[in-house]
Protein backbone atom coordinates (compact mmCIF):
# COMPACT_ATOMS: atom_id res chain seq x y z
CA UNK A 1 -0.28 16.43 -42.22
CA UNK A 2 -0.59 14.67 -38.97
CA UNK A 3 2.29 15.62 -36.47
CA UNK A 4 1.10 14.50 -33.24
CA UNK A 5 1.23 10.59 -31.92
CA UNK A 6 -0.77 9.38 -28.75
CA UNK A 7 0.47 6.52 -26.45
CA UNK A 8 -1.65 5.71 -23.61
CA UNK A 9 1.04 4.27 -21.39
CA UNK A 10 -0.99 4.16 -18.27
CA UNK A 11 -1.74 1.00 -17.28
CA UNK A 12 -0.36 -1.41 -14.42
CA UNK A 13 -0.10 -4.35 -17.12
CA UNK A 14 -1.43 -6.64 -14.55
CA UNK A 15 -0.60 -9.75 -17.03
CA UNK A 16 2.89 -9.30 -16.51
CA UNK A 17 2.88 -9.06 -12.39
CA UNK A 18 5.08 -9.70 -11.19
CA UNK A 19 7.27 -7.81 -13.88
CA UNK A 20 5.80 -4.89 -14.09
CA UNK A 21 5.17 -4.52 -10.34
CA UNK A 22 7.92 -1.58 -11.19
CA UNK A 23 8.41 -2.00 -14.28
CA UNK A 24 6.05 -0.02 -16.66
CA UNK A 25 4.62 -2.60 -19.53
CA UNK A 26 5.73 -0.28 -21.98
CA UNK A 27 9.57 -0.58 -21.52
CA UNK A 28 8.92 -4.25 -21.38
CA UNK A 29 12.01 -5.44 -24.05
CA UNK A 30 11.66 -7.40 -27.23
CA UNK A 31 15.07 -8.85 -27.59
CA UNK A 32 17.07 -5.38 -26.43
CA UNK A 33 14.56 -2.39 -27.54
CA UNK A 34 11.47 -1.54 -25.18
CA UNK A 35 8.28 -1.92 -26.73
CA UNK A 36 7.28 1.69 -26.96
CA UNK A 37 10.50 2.63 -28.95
CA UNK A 38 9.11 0.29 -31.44
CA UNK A 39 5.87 2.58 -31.87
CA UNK A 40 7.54 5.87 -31.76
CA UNK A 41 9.77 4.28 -34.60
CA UNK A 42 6.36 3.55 -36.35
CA UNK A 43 5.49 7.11 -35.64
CA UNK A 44 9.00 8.89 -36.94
CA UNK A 45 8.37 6.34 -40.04
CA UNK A 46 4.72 8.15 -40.76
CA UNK A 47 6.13 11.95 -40.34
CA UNK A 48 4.83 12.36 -37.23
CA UNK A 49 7.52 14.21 -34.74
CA UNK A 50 5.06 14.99 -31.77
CA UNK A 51 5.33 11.76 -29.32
CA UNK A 52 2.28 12.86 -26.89
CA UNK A 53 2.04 10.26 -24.15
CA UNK A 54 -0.25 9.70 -21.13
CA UNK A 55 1.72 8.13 -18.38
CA UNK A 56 0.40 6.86 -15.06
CA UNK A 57 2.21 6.60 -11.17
CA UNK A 58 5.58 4.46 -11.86
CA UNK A 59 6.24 5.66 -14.91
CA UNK A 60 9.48 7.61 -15.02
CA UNK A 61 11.24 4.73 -16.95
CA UNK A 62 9.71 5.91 -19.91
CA UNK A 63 10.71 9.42 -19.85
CA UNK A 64 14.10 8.29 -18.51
CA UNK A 65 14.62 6.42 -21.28
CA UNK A 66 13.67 9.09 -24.18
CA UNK A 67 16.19 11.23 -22.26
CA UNK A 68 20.27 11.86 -22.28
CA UNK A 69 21.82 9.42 -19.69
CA UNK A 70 25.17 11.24 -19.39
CA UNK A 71 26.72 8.54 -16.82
CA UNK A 72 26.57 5.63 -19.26
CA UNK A 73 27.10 7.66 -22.30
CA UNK A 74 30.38 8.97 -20.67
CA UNK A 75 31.10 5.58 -19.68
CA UNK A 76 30.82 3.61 -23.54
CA UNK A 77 31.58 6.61 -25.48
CA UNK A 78 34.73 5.74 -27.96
CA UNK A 79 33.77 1.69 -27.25
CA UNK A 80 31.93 -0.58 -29.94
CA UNK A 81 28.94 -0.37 -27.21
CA UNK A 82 28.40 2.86 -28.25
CA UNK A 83 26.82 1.96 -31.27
CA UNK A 84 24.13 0.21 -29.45
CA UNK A 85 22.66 3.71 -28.68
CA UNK A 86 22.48 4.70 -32.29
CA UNK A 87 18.93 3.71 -32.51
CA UNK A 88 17.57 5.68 -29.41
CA UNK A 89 19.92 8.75 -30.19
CA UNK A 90 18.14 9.37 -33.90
CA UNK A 91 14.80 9.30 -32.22
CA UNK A 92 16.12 11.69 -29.69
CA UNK A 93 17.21 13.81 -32.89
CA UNK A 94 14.03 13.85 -34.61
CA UNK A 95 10.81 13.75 -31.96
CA UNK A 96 9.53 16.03 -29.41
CA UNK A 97 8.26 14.48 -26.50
CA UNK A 98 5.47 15.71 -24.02
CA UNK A 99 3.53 14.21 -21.05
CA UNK A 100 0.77 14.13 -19.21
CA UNK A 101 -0.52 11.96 -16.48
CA UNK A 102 -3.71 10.16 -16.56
CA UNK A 103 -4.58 10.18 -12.25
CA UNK A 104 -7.22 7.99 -12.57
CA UNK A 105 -7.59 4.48 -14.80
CA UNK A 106 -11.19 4.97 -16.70
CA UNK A 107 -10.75 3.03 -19.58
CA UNK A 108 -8.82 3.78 -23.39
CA UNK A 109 -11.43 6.67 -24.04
CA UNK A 110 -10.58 8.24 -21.07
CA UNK A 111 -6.82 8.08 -21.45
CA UNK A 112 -7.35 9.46 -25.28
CA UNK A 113 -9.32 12.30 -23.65
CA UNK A 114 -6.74 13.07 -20.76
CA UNK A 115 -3.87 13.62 -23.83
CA UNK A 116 -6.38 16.56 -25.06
CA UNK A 117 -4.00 19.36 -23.81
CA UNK A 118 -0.86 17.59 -25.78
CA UNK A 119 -2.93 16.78 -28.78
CA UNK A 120 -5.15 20.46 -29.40
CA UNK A 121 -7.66 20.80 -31.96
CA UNK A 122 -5.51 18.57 -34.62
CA UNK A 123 -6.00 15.33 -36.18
CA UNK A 124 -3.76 12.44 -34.46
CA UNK A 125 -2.51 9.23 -34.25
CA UNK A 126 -3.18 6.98 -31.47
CA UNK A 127 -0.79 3.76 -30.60
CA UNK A 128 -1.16 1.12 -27.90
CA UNK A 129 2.98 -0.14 -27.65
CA UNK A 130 0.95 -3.30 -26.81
CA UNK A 131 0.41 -4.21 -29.90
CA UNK A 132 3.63 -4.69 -31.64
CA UNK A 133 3.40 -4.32 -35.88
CA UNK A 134 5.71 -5.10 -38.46
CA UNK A 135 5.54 -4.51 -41.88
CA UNK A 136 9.05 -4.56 -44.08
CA UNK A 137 8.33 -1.68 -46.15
CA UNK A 138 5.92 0.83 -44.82
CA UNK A 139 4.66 0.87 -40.98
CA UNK A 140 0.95 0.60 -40.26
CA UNK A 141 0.80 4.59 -39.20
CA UNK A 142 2.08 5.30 -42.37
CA UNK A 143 -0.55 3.41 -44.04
CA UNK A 144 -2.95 4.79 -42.41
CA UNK A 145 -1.76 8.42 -42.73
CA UNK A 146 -1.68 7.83 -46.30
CA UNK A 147 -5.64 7.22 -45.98
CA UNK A 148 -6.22 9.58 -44.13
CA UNK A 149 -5.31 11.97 -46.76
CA UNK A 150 -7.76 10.09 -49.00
CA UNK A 151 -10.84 10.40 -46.75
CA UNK A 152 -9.92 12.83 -43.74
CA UNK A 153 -12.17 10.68 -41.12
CA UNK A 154 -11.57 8.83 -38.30
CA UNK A 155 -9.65 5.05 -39.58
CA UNK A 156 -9.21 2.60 -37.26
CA UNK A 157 -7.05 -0.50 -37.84
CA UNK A 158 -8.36 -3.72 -38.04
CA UNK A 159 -7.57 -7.65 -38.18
CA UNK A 160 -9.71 -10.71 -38.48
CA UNK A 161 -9.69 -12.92 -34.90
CA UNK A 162 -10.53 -16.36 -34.07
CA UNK A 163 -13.84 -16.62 -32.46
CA UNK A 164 -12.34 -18.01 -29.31
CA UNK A 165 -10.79 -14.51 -29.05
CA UNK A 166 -13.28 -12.07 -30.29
CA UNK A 167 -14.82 -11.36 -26.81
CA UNK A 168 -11.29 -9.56 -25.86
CA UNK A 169 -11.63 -6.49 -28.40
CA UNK A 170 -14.03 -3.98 -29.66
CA UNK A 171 -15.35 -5.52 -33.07
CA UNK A 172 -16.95 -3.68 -36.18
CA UNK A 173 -19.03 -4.16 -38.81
CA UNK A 174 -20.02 -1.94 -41.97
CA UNK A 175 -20.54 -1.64 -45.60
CA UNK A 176 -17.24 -3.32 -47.15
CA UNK A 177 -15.99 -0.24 -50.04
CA UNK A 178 -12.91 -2.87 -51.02
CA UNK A 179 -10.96 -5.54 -49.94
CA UNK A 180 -9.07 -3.54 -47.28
CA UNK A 181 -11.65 -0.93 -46.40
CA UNK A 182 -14.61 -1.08 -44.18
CA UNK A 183 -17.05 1.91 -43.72
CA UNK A 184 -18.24 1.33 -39.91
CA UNK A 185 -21.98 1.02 -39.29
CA UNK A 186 -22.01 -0.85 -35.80
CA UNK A 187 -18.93 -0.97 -33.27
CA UNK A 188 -19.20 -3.26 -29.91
CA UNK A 189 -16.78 -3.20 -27.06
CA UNK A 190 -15.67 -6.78 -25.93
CA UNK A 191 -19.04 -8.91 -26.84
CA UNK A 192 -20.58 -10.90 -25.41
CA UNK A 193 -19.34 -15.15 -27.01
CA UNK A 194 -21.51 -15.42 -30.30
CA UNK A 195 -22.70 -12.07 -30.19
CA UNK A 196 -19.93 -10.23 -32.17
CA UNK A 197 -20.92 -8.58 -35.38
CA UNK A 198 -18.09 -9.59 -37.14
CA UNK A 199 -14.88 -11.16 -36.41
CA UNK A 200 -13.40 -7.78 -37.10
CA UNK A 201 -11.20 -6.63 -34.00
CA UNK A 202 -9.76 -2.72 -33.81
CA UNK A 203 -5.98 -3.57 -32.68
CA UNK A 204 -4.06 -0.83 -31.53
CA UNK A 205 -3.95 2.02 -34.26
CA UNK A 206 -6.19 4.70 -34.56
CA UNK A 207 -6.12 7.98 -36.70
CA UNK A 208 -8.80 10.22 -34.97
CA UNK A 209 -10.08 14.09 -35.99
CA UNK A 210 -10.25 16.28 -33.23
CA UNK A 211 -13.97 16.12 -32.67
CA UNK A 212 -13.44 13.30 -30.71
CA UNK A 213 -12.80 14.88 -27.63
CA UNK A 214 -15.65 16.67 -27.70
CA UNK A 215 -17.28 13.03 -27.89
CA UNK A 216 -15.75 11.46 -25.41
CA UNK A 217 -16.91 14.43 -23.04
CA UNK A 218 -20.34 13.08 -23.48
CA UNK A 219 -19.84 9.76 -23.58
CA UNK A 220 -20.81 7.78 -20.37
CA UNK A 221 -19.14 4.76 -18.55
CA UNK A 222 -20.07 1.53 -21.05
CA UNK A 223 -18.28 -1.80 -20.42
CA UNK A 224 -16.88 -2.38 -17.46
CA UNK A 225 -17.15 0.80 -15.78
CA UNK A 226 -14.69 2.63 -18.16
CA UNK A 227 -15.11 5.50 -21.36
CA UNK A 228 -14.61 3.47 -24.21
CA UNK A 229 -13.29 4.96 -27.48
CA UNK A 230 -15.66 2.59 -29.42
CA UNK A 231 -18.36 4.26 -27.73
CA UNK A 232 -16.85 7.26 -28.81
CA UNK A 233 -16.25 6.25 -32.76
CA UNK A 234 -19.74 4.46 -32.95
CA UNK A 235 -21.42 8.23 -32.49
CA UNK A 236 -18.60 9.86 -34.94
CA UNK A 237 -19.50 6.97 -37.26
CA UNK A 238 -23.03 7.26 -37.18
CA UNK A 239 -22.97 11.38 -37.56
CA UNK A 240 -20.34 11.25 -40.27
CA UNK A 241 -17.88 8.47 -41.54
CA UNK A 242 -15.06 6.06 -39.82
CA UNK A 243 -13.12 3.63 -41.67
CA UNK A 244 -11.61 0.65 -40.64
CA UNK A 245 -8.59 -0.68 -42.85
CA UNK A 246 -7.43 -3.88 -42.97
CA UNK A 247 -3.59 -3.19 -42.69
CA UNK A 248 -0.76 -4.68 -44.05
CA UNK A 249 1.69 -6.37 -41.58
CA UNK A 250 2.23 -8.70 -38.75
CA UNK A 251 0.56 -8.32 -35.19
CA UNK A 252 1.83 -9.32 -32.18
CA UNK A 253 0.10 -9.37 -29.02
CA UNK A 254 2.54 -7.88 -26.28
CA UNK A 255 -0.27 -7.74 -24.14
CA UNK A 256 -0.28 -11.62 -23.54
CA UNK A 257 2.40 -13.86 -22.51
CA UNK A 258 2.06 -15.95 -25.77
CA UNK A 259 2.55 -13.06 -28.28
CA UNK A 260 4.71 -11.52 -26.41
CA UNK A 261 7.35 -14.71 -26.62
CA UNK A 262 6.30 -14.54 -30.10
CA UNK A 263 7.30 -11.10 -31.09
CA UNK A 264 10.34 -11.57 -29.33
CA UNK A 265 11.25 -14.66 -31.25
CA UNK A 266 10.10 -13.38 -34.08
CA UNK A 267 12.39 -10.22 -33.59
CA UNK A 268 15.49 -12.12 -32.61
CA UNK A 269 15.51 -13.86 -35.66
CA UNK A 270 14.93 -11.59 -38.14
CA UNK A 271 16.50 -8.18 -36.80
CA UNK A 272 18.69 -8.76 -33.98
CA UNK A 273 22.62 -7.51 -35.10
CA UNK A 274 24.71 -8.82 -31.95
CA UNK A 275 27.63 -6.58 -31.24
């Protein structure tokens, strides 16, 4: 039902200078796998095959790396290194990738509305490779595909946050229809301390209709300067319906030094094969 995936991979990752000086955030590794090879393996795991992303200057590492490398192949094949490509090589069997570049930074909305012309008029997935989730059994994409075919609106993922950090996300708030399911009545970008609806955050998974775009196309600068998608959702939310689902899983941060040690722990210990 939904084929296409969205990663905004744009960004300078400024947290991470001076790392990612040249080094795009995205192909930052957790133990020996770059973190967006973790989302499109949360994207192949939904059914989605169309890996749509929105790169920025400095960026060929990414499309170099979801790409043949015919030196080093030649140069492991027929060792016990090869095996260590087995991972890459099955997503390189199974996806399509496209690209686009996003020439100016403008915010989240703006890079969801620059991946128009890879996404059409179909309903997608967006991922930030930021934000690192694991769940054993079924990724977060896939649960959220699977509600999607339930209520075929907008969803949005969703985690509770200290208060300490609830100024650092956009935050909902609705009418609660279960334990896991939220129908959004009021969105807010990054509030203000104490002023936060909820301590609801959106983390970085989003199933949106195509409508949308047309949205974001009239949606003006809001915090700090940029197009922000929860602008964007508030409006689809007050004209129709968006859900936000509490998913099932473990977060990480990868945007922060602190969960980024902590996925890669985390990782290490509980999937890491050494060869």
């Amino acid at each position: 039902m939904i084929k296409k995936c969205l990663f905004p991979a744009a960004g300078y990752g400024t947290r991470f200078l001076p790392a990612t000086k040249a080094m795009p955030k995205e192909m930052m590794p957790i133990v020996n796998k770059p973190l967006i090879e973790y989302g499109v393996e949360e994207a192949l795991q939904a059914c989605m095959t169309d890996m749509c992303i929105v790169t920025g200057r400095g960026k060929n590492a990414i499309l170099d790396h979801f790409d043949m490398n015919y030196e080093l192949e030649h140069q492991i094949s027929g060792t016990r290194k090869e095996e260590l490509l087995a991972d890459i090589r099955a997503i390189l069997d199974k996806a399509n990738f496209t690209y686009i570049r996003q020439r100016e930074m403008k915010g989240l909305g703006h890079a969801i509305l620059t991946g128009r012309a890879l996404v059409g008029d179909n309903p997608f997935a967006v991922l930030l490779a930021d934000d690192l989730c694991i769940h054993p059994e079924e990724g977060v994409l896939a649960q959220m595909v699977a509600l999607y075919k339930q209520f075929r609106c907008s969803i949005v993922a969703v985690e509770e946050v200290p208060e300490g950090e609830i100024h650092k996300y956009g935050v909902i708030a609705g009418k609660a229809l279960t334990d896991t399911l939220v129908s959004v009545e009021d969105m807010v970008e990054k509030p203000e301390p104490g002023t936060a609806p909820s301590n609801l955050a959106i983390i970085g998974r989003y199933i949106l209709t195509p409508d949308i775009f047309d949205i974001l196309e009239k949606t003006p600068p809001g915090k700090n300067g940029e197009i922000q998608i929860t602008d964007a959702l508030l409006q689809q939310a007050k004209s129709g319906c968006v859900i936000a689902y509490r998913f099932k899983g473990r977060r990480f941060d990868c945007g922060s030094v602190h969960g980024y040690i902590q996925a890669t722990n985390y990782c290490y210990e509980n999937f890491y094969v050494e060869f």
